[in-house]
C-alpha atoms as a PDB file:
ATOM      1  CA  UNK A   1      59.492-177.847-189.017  1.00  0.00           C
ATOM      2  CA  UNK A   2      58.837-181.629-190.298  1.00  0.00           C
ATOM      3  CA  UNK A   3      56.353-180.171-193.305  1.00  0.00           C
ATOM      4  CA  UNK A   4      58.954-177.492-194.082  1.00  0.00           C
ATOM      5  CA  UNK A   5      61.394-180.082-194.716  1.00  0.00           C
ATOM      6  CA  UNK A   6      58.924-182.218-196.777  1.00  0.00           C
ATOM      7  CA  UNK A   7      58.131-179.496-198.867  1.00  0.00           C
ATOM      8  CA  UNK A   8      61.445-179.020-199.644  1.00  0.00           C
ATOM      9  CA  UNK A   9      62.440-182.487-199.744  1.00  0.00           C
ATOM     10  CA  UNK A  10      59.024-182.918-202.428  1.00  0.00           C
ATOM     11  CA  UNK A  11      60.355-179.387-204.470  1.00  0.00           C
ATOM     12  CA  UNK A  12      63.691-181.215-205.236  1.00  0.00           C
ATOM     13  CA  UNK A  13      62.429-184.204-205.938  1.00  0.00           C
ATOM     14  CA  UNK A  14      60.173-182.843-208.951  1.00  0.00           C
ATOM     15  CA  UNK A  15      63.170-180.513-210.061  1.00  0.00           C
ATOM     16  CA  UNK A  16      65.306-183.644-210.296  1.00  0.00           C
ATOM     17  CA  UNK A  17      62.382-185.338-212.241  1.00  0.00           C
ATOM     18  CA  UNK A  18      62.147-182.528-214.747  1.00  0.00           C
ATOM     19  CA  UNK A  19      65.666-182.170-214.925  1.00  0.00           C
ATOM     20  CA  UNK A  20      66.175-185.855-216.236  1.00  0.00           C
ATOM     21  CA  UNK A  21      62.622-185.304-218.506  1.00  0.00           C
ATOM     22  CA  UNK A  22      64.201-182.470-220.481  1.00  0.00           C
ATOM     23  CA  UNK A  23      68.614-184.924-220.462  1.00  0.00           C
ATOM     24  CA  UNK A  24      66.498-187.367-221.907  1.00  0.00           C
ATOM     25  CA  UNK A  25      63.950-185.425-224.508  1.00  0.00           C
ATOM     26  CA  UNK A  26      67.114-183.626-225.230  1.00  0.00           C
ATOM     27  CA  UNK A  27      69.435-186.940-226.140  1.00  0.00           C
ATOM     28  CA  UNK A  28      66.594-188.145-228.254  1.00  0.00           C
ATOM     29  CA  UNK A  29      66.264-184.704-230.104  1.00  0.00           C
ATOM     30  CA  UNK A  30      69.956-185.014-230.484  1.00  0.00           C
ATOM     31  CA  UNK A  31      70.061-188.766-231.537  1.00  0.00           C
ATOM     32  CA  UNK A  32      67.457-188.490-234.278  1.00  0.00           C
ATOM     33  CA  UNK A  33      69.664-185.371-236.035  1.00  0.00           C
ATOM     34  CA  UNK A  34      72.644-187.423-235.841  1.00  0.00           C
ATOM     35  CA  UNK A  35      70.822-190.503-237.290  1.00  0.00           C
ATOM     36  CA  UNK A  36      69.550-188.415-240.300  1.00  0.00           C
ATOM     37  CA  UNK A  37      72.979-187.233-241.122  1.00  0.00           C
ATOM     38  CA  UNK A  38      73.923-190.420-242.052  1.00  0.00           C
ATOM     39  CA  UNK A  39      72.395-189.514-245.494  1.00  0.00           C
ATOM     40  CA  UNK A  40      75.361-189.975-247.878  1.00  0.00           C
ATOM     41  CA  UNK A  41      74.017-187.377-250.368  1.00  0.00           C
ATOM     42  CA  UNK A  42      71.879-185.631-250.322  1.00  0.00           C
ATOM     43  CA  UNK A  43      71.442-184.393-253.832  1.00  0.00           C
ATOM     44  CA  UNK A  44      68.447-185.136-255.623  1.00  0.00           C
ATOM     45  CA  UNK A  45      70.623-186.405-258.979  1.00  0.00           C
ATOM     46  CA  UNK A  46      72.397-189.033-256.785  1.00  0.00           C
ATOM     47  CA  UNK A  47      69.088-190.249-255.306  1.00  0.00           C
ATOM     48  CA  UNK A  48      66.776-192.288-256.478  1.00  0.00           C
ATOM     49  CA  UNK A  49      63.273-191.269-257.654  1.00  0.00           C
ATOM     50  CA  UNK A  50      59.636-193.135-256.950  1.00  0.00           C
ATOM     51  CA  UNK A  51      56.256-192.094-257.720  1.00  0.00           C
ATOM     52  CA  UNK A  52      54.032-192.695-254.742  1.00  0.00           C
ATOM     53  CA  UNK A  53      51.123-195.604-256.127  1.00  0.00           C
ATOM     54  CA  UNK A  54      47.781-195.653-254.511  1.00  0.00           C
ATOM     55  CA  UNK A  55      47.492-197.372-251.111  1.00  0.00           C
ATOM     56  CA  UNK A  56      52.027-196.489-250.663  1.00  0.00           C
ATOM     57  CA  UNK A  57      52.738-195.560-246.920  1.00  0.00           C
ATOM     58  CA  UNK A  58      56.351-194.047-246.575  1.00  0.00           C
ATOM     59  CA  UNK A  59      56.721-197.567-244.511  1.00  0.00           C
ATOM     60  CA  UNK A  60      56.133-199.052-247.723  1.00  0.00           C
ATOM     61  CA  UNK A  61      58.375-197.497-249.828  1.00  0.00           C
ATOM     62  CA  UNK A  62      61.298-198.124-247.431  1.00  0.00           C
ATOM     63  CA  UNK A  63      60.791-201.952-247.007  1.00  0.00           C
ATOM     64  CA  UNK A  64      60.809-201.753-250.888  1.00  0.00           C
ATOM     65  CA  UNK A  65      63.645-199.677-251.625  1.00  0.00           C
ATOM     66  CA  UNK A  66      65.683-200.463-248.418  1.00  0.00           C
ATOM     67  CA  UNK A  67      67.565-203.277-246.716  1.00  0.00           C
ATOM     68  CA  UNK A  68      65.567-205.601-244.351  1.00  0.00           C
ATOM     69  CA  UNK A  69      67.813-204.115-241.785  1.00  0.00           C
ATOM     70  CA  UNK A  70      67.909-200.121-242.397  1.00  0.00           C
ATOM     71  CA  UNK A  71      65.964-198.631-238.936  1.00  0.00           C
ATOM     72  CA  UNK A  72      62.901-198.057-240.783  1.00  0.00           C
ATOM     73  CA  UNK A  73      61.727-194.639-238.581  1.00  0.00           C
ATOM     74  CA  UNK A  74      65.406-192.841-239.536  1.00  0.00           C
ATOM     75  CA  UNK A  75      65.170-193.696-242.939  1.00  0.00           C
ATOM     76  CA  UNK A  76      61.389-192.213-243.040  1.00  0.00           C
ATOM     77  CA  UNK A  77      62.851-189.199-241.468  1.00  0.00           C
ATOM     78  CA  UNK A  78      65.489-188.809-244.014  1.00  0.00           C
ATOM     79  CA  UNK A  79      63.587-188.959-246.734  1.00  0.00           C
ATOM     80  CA  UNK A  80      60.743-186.668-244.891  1.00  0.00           C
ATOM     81  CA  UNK A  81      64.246-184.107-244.655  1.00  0.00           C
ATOM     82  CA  UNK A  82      65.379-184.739-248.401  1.00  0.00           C
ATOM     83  CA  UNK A  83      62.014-183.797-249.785  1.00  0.00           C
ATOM     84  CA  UNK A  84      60.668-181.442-247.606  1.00  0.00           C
ATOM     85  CA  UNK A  85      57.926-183.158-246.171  1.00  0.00           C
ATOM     86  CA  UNK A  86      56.087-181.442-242.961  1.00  0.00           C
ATOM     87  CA  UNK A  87      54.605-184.616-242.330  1.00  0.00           C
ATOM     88  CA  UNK A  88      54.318-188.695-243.485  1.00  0.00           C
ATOM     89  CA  UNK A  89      51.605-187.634-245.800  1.00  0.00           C
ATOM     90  CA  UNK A  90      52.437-188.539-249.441  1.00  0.00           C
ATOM     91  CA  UNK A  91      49.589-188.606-252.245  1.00  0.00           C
ATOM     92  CA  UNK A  92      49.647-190.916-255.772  1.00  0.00           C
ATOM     93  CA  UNK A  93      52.126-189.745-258.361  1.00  0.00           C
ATOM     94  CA  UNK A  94      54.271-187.647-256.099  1.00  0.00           C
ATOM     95  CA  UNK A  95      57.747-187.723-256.700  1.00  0.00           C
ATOM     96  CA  UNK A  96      60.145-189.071-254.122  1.00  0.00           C
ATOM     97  CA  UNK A  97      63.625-188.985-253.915  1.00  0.00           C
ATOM     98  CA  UNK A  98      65.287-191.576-251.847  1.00  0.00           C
ATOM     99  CA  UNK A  99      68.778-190.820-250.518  1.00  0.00           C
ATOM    100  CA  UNK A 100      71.912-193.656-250.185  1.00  0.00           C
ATOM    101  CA  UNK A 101      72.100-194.005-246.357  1.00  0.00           C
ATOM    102  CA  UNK A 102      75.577-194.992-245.266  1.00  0.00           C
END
C-alpha cells in the first residue's frame, strides 16, 4: 500500500513541476510580446535607417543608436520584429530601420 501511495505522491509531484515549467515559459512568452509593443511606431518613415558596417552585431548598433539604459535584448527584438529578421544575423550594407521605443 506504502509504494502505491509513493507513486502517487511522486506522479503529483512531477505534474506540479510541469505545471509551474509551462506558468513560467508562458509569463516569459507573454512578457517579451508586451516588451516589444512598446515600439512607438512602427513605420519605417518614422524610424531611423543604418547600414550594417563590417564587424556590426545588432548589440552594436543598439549601444550606438540607443540610451545606455534601453534593455538591450527587447530592443534587439524589436528591431528583429520591425525588419523581419528570422534571426540576429545581419550582413554589411543591409538596411536597418530602428524604431522610437517609448
Amino acid at each position: 500500500m506504502k509504494s502505491l501511495q509513493g507513486k502517487r505522491l511522486r506522479k503529483g509531484r512531477c505534474l506540479l513541476v510541469l505545471l509551474a515549467f509551462f506558468l513560467l515559459i508562458n509569463f516569459t512568452i507573454g512578457n517579451l510580446t508586451a516588451n516589444a509593443d512598446n515600439i512607438k511606431n512602427i513605420e519605417a518613415k518614422d524610424c531611423k535607417m543604418v547600414v550594417v558596417q563590417h564587424g556590426d552585431t545588432l548589440w552594436d548598433i543598439v549601444n550606438e543608436n540607443y540610451p545606455d539604459d534601453c534593455n538591450i535584448r527587447q530592443t534587439i527584438h524589436a528591431i528583429k520584429k520591425i525588419n523581419a529578421l528570422e534571426s540576429a544575423v545581419i550582413y554589411p550594407g543591409q538596411s536597418l530601420y530602428l524604431p522610437e521605443l517609448s
